[in-house]
C-alpha atoms as a PDB file:
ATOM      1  CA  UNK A   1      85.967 129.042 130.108  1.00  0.00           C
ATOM      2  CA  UNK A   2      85.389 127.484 126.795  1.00  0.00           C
ATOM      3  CA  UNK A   3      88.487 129.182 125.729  1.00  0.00           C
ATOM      4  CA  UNK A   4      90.400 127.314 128.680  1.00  0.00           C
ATOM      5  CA  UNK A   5      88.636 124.001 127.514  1.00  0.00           C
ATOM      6  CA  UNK A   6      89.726 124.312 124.018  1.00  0.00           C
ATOM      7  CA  UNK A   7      93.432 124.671 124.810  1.00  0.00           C
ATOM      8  CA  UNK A   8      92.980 121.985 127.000  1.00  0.00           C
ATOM      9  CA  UNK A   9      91.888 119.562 124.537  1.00  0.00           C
ATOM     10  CA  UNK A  10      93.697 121.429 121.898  1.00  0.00           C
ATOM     11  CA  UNK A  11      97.408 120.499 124.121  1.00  0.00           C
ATOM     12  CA  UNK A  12      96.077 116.859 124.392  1.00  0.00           C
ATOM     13  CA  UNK A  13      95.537 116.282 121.323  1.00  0.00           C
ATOM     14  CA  UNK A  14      99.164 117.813 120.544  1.00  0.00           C
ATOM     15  CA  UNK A  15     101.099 115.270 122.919  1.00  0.00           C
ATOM     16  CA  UNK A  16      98.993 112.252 121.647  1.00  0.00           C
ATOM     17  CA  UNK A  17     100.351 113.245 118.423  1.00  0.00           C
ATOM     18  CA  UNK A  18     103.463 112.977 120.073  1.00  0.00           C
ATOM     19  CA  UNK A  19     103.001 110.100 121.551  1.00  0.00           C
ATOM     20  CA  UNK A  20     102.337 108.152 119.169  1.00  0.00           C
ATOM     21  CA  UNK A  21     104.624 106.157 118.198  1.00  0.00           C
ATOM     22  CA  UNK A  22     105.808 102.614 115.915  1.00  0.00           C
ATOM     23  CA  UNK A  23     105.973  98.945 117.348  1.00  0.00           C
ATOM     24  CA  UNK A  24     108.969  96.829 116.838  1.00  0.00           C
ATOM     25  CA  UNK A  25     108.636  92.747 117.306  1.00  0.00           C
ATOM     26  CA  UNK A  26     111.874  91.053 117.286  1.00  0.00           C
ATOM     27  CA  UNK A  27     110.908  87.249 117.884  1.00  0.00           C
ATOM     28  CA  UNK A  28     108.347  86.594 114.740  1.00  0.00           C
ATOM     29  CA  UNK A  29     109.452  83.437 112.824  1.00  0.00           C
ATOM     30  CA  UNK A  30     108.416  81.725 109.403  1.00  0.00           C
ATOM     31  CA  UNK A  31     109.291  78.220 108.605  1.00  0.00           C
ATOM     32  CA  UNK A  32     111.601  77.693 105.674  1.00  0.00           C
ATOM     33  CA  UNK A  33     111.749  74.085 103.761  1.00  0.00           C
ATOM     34  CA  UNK A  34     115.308  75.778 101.774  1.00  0.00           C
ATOM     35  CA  UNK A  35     117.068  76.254 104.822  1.00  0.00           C
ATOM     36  CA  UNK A  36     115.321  73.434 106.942  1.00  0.00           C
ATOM     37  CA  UNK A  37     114.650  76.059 109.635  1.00  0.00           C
ATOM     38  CA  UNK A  38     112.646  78.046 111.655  1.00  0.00           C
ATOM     39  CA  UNK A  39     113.963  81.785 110.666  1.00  0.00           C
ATOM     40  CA  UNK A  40     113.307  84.784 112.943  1.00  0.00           C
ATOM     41  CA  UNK A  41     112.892  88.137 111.638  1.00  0.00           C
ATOM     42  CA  UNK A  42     112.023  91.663 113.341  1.00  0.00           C
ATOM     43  CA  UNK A  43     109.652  93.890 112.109  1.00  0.00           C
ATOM     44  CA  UNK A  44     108.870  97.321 112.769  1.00  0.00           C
ATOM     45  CA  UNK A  45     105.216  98.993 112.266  1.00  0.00           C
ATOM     46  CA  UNK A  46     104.483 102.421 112.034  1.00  0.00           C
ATOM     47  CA  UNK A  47     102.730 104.784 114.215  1.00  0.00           C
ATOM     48  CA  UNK A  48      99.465 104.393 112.585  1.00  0.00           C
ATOM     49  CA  UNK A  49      99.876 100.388 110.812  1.00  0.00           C
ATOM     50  CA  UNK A  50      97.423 100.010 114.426  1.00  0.00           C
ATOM     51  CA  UNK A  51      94.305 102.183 113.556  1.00  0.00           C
ATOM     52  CA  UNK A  52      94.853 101.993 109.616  1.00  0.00           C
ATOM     53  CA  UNK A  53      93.259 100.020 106.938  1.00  0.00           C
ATOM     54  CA  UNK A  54      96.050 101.197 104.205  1.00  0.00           C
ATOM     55  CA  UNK A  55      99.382  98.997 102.928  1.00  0.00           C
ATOM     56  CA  UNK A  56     102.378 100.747 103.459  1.00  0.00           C
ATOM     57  CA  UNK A  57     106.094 100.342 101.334  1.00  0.00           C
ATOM     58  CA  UNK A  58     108.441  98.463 102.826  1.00  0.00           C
ATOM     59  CA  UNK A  59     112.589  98.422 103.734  1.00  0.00           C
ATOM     60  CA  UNK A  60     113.983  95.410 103.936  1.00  0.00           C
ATOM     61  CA  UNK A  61     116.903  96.483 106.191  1.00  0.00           C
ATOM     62  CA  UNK A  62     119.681  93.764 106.663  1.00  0.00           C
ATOM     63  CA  UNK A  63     122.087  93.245 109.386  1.00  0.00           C
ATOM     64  CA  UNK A  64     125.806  92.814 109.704  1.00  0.00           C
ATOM     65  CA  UNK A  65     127.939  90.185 110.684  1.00  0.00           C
ATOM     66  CA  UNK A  66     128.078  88.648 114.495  1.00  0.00           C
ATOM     67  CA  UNK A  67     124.437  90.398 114.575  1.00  0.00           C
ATOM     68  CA  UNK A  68     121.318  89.009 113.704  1.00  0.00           C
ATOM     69  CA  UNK A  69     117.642  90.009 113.518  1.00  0.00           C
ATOM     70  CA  UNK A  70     117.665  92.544 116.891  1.00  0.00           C
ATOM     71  CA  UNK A  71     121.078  94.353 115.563  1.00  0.00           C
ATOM     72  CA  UNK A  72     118.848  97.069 114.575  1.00  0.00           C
ATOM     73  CA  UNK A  73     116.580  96.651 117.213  1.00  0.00           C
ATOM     74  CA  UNK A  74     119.234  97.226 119.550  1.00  0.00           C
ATOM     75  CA  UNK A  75     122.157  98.883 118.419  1.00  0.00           C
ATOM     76  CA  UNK A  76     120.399 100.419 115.591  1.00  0.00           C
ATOM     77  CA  UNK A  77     117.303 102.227 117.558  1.00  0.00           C
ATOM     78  CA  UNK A  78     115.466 101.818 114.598  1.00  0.00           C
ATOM     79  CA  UNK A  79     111.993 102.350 116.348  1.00  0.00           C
ATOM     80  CA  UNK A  80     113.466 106.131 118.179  1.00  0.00           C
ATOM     81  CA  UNK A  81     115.031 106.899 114.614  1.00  0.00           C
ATOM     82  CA  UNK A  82     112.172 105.560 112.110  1.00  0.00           C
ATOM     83  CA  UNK A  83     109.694 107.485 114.781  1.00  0.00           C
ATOM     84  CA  UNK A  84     111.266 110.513 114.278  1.00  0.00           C
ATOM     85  CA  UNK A  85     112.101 110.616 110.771  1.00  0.00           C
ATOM     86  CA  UNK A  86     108.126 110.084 110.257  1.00  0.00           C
ATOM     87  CA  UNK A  87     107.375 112.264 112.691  1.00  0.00           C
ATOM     88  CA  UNK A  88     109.634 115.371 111.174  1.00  0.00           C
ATOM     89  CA  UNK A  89     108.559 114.143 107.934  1.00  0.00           C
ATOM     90  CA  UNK A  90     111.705 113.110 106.449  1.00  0.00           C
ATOM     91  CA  UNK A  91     110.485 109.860 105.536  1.00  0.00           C
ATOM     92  CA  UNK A  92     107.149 108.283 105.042  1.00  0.00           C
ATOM     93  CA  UNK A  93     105.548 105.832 107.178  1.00  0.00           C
ATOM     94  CA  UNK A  94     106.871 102.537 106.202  1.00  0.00           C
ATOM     95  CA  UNK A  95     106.840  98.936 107.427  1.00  0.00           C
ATOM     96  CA  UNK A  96     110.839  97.656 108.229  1.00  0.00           C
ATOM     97  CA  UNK A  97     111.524  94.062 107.882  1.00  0.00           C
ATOM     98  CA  UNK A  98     114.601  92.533 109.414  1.00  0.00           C
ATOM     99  CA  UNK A  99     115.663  88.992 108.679  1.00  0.00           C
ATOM    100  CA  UNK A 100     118.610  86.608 110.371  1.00  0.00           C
ATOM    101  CA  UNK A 101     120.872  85.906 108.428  1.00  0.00           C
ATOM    102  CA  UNK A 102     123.239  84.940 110.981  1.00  0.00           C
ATOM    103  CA  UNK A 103     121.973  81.515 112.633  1.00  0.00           C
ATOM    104  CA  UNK A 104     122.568  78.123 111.305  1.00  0.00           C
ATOM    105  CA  UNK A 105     125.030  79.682 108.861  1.00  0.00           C
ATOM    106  CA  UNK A 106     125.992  83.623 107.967  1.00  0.00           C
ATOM    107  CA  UNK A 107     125.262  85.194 105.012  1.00  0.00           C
ATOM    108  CA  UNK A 108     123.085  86.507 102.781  1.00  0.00           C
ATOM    109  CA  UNK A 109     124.412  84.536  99.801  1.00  0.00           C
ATOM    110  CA  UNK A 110     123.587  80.973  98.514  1.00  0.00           C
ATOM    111  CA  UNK A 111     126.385  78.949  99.785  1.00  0.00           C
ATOM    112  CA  UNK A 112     128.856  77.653  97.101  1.00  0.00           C
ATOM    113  CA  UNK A 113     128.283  74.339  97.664  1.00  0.00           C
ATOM    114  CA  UNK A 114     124.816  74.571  97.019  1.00  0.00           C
ATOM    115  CA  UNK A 115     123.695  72.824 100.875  1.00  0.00           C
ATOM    116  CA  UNK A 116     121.894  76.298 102.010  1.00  0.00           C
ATOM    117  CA  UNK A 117     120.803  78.672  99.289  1.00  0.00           C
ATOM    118  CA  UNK A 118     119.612  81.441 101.795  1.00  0.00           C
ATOM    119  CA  UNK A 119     119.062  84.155  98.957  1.00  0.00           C
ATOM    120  CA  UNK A 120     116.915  81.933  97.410  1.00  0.00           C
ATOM    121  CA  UNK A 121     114.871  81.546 100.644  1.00  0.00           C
ATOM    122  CA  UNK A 122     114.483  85.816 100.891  1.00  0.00           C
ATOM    123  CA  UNK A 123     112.703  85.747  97.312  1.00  0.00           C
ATOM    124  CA  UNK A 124     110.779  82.579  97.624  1.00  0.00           C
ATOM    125  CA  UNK A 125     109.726  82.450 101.013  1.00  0.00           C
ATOM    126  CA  UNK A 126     110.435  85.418 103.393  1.00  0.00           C
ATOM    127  CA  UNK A 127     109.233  88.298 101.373  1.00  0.00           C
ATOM    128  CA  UNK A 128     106.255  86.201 100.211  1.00  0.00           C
ATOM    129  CA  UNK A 129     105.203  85.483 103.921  1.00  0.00           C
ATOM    130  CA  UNK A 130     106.265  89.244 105.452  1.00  0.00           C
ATOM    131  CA  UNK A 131     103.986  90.666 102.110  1.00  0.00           C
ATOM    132  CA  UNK A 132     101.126  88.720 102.800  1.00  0.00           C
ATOM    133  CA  UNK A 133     100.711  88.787 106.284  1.00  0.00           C
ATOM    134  CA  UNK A 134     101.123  92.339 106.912  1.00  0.00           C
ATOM    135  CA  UNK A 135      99.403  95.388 104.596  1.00  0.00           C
ATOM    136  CA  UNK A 136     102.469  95.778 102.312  1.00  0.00           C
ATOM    137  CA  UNK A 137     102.549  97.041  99.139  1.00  0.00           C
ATOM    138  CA  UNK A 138     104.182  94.668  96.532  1.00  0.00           C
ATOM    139  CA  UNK A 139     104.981  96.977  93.427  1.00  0.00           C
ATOM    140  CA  UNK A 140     108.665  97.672  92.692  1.00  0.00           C
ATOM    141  CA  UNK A 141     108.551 101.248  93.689  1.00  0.00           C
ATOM    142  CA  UNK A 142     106.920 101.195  97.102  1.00  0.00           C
ATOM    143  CA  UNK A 143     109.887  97.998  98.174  1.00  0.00           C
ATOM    144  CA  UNK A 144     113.501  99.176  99.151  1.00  0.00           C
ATOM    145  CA  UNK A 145     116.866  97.024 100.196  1.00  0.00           C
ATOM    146  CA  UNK A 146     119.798  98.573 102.987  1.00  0.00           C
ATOM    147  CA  UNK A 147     121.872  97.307 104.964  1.00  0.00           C
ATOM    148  CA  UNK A 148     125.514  97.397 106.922  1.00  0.00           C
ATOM    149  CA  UNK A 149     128.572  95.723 106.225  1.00  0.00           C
ATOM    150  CA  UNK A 150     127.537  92.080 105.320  1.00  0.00           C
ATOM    151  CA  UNK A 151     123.871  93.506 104.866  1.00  0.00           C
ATOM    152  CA  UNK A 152     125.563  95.973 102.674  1.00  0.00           C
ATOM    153  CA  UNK A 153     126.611  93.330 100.083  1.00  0.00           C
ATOM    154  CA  UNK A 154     122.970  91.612 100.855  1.00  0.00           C
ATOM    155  CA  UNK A 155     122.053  94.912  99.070  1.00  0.00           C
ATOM    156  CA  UNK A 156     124.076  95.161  96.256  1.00  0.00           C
ATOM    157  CA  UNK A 157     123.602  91.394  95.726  1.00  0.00           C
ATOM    158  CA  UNK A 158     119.910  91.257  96.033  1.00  0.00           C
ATOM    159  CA  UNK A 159     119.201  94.573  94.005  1.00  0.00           C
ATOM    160  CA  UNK A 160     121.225  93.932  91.295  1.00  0.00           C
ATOM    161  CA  UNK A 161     120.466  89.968  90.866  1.00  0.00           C
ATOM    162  CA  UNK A 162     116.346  91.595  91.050  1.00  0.00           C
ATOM    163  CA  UNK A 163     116.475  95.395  89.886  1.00  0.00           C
ATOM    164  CA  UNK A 164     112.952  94.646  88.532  1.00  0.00           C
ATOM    165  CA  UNK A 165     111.845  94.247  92.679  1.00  0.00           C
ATOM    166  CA  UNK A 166     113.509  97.282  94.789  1.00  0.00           C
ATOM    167  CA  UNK A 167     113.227 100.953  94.015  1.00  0.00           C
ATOM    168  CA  UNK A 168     115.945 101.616  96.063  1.00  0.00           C
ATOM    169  CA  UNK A 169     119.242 100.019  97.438  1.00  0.00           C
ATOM    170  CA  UNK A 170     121.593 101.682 100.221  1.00  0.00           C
ATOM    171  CA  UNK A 171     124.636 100.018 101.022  1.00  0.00           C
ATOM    172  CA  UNK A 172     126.343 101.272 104.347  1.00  0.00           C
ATOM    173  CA  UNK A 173     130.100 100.325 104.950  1.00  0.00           C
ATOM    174  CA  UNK A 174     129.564  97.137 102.740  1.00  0.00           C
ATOM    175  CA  UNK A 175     131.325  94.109 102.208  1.00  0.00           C
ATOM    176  CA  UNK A 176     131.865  94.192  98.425  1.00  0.00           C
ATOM    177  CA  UNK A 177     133.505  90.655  98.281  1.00  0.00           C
ATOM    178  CA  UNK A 178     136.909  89.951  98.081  1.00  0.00           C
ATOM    179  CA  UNK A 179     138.666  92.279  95.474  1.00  0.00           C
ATOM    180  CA  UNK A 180     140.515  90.103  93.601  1.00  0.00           C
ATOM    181  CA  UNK A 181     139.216  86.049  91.958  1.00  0.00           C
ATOM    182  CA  UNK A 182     142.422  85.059  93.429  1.00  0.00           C
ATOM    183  CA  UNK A 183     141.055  86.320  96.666  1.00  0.00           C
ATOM    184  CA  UNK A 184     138.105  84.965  96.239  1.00  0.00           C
ATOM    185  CA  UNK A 185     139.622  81.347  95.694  1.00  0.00           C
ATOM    186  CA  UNK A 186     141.676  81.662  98.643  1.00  0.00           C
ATOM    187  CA  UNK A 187     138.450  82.606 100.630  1.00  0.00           C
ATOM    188  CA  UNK A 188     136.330  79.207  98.690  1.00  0.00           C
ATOM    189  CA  UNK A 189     138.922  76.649  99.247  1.00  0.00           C
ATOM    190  CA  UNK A 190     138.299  76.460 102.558  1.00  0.00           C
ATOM    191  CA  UNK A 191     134.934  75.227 102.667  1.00  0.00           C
ATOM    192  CA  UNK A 192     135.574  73.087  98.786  1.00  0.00           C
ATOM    193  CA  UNK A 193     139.458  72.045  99.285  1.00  0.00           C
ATOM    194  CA  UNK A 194     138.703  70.307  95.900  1.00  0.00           C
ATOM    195  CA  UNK A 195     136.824  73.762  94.204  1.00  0.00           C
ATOM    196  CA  UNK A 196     137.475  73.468  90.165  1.00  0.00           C
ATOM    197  CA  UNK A 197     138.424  77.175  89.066  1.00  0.00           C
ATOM    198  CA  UNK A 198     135.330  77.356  86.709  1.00  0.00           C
ATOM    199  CA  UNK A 199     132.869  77.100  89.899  1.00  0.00           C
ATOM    200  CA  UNK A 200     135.069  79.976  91.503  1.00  0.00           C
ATOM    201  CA  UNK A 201     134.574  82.273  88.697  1.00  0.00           C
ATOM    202  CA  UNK A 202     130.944  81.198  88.206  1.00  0.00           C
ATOM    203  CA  UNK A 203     130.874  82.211  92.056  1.00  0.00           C
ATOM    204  CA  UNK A 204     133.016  85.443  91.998  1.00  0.00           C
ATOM    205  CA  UNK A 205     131.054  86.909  89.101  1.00  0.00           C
ATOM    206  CA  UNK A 206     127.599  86.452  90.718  1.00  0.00           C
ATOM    207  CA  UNK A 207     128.275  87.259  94.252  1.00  0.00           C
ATOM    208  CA  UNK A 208     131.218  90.361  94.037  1.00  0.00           C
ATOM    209  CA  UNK A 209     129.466  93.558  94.083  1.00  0.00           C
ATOM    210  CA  UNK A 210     131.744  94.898  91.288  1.00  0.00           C
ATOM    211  CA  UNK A 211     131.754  92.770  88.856  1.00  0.00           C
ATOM    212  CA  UNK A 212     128.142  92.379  89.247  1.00  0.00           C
ATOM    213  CA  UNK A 213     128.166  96.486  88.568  1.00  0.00           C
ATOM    214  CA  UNK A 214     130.849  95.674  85.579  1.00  0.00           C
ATOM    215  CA  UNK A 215     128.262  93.616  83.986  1.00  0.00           C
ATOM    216  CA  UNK A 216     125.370  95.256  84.414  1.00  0.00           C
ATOM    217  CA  UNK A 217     123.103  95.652  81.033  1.00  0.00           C
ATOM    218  CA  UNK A 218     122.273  99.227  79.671  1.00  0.00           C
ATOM    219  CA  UNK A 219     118.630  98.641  80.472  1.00  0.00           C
ATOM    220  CA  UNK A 220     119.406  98.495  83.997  1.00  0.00           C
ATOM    221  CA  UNK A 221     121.677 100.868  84.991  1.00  0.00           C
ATOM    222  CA  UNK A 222     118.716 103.665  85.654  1.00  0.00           C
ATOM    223  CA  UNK A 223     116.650 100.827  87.061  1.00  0.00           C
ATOM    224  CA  UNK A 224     117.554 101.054  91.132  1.00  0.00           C
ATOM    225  CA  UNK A 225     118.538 104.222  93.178  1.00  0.00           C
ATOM    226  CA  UNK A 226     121.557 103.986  94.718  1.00  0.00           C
ATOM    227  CA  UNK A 227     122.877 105.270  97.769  1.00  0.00           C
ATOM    228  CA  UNK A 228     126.287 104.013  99.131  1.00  0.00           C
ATOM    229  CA  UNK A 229     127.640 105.292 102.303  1.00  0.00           C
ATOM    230  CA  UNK A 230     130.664 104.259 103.746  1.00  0.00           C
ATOM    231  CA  UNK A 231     132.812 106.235 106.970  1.00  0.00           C
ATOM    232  CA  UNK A 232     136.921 107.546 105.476  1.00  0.00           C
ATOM    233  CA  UNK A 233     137.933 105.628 108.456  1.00  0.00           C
ATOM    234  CA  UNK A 234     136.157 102.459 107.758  1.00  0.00           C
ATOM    235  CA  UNK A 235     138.781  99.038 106.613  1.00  0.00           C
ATOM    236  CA  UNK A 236     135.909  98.123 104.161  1.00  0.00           C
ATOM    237  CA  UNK A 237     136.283 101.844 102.589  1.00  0.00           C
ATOM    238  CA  UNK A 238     138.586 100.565  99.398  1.00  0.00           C
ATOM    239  CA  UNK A 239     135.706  98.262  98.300  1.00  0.00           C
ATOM    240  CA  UNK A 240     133.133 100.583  98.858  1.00  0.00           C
ATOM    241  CA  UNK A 241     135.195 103.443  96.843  1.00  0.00           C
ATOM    242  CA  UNK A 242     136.048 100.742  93.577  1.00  0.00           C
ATOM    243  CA  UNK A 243     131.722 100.212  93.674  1.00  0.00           C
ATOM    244  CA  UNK A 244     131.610 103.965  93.621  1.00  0.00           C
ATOM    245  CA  UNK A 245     134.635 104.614  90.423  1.00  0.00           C
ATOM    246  CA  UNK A 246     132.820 101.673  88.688  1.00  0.00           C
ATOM    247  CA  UNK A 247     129.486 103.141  89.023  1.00  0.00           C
ATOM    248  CA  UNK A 248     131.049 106.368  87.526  1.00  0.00           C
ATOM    249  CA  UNK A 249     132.508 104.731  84.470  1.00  0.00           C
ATOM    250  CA  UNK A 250     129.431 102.535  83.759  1.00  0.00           C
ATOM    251  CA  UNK A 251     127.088 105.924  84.095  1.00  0.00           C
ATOM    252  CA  UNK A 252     125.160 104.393  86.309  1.00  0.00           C
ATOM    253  CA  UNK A 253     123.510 107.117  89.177  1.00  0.00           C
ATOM    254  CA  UNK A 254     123.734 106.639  92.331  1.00  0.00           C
ATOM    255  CA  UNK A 255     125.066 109.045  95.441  1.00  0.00           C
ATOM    256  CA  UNK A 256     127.929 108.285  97.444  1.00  0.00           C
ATOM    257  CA  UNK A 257     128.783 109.902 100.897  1.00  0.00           C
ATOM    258  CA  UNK A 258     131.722 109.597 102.635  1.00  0.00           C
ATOM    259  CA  UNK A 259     131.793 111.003 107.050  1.00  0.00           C
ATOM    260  CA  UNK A 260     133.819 111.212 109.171  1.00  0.00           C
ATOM    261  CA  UNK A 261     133.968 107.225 110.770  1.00  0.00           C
ATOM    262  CA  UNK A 262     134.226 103.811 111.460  1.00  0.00           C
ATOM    263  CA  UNK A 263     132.811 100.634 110.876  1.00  0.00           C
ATOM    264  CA  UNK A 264     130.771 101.052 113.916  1.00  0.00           C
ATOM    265  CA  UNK A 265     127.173 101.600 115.273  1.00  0.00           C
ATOM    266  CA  UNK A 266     128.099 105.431 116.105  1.00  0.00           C
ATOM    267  CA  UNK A 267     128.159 105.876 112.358  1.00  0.00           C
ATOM    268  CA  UNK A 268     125.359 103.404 111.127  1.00  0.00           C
ATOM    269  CA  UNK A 269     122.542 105.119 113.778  1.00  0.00           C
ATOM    270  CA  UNK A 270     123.880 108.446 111.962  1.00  0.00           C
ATOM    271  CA  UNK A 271     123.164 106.455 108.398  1.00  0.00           C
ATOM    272  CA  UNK A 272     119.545 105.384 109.077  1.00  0.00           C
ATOM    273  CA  UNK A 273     117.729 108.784 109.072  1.00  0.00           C
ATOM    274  CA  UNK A 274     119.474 109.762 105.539  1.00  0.00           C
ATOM    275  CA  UNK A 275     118.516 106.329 104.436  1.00  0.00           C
ATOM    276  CA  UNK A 276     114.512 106.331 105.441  1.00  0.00           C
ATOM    277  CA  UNK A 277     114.958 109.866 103.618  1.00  0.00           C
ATOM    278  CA  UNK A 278     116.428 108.449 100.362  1.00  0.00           C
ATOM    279  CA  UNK A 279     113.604 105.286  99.926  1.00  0.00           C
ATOM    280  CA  UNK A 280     111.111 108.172 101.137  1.00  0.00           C
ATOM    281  CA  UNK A 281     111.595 110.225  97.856  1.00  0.00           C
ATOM    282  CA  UNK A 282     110.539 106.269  95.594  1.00  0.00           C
ATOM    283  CA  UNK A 283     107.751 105.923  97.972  1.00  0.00           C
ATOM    284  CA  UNK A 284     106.312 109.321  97.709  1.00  0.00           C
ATOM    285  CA  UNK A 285     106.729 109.696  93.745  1.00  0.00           C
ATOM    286  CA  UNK A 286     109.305 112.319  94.072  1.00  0.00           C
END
């Protein structure tokens, strides 16, 4: 009998291992005096933020564009996937911030003309707010940066304007900017008809992923752990292939994978565990 009554309590405490799982809320706001806003952001907890008294690293994990704050809510399963990853341990338990980038005006960049300098309101007031109000720890090694397509270049942009914040950075299928200043002109003119070319170069060099990676200083090229990931079938795949030749000739490290894929969810959900891995091996002092 008191055989029978350990494997009873043995099994239940098995499946509320199991059971146990993270918490996702996807309609938290902050107010924002840059963007003269209320900005939403998701956030996802692990399984044990609940009955914890520890801080835990955190991803900052950005969204595409025509999404917003629930992409990876949604479309991403980032509660099923982050659950799992934790629970096979892949990747350590993290918090997962998600910010909108996508209402009032898209982007993750400040805006050329200066009106709504949204980068500047992720440094100086979203990861300020999302640090302080939830048990997150704020050293350089235990904070991360990913994100798809649009979010993609919101991660080569903000870790390599700030390599002395994130530990990590993984692009998937991202926007690198246009490829060419005379692109980028094009692509300015229509919101400045009147744009002088020294404000488009001023522009192109701070917001194109590679020229930002052309420029980058000796003492930074080891500083941020790279991992770009971008499908062979993807129409953003020349961009993300140039980041990964100039990385080569500047010695910089970094991984790049190429899968069979598009520039679809299919593919991103497929991402997200190899990505929670990656940050996992900063958080854990690999």
């Amino acid at each position: 009998m008191k055989i029978f009554h350990f494997i009873i309590l043995f099994l239940l405490g098995v499946t509320s291992a199991f059971a146990q799982t993270g918490k996702v809320l996807d309609n938290l706001s902050l107010p924002s005096k840059l963007l003269k806003s209320e900005r939403k952001f998701a956030i996802y907890l692990p399984p044990d933020y609940a009955t914890s008294e520890r801080s835990y690293p955190v991803l900052y994990l950005l969204h595409g564009a025509g999404d917003n704050h629930t992409g990876w809510v949604q479309f991403g399963e980032v509660l099923n996937i982050t659950d799992k990853a934790i629970r096979d341990g892949i990747a350590t338990p993290m918090i997962i911030v998600m910010p909108d980038a996508d209402t009032g005006r898209r982007g993750y960049f400040n805006d050329v003309k200066g009106d709504w300098p949204y980068e500047d309101f992720f440094f100086q007031e979203l990861m300020p707010f999302v640090e302080k109000k939830y048990r997150i720890k704020t050293e350089k090694r235990y904070r991360a940066v990913a994100g798809l397509s649009m979010g993609g270049g919101g991660s080569f942009m903000y870790a390599l304007h700030h390599p002395e914040l994130f530990s990590s950075a993984c692009p998937l299928s991202a926007y690198t900017g246009p490829l060419t200043i005379e692109d980028a002109k094009k692509s300015l003119i229509r919101t400045v008809p009147n744009i002088q070319d020294s404000t488009v170069t001023n522009y192109y060099n701070r917001h194109n992923a590679l020229e930002m990676i052309n420029n980058i200083s000796d003492a930074n090229k080891k500083a941020v752990r790279w991992y770009i990931d971008c499908g062979d079938d993807d129409f953003l795949f020349e961009g993300n292939s140039l980041a990964h030749i100039a990385m080569r000739k500047k010695e910089i490290p970094h991984e790049f994978r190429v899968r069979d894929g598009a520039h679809n969810w299919t593919y991103w959900r497929e991402s997200l565990p190899d990505v929670l891995k990656f940050v996992s091996q900063a958080f854990h002092q690999y």
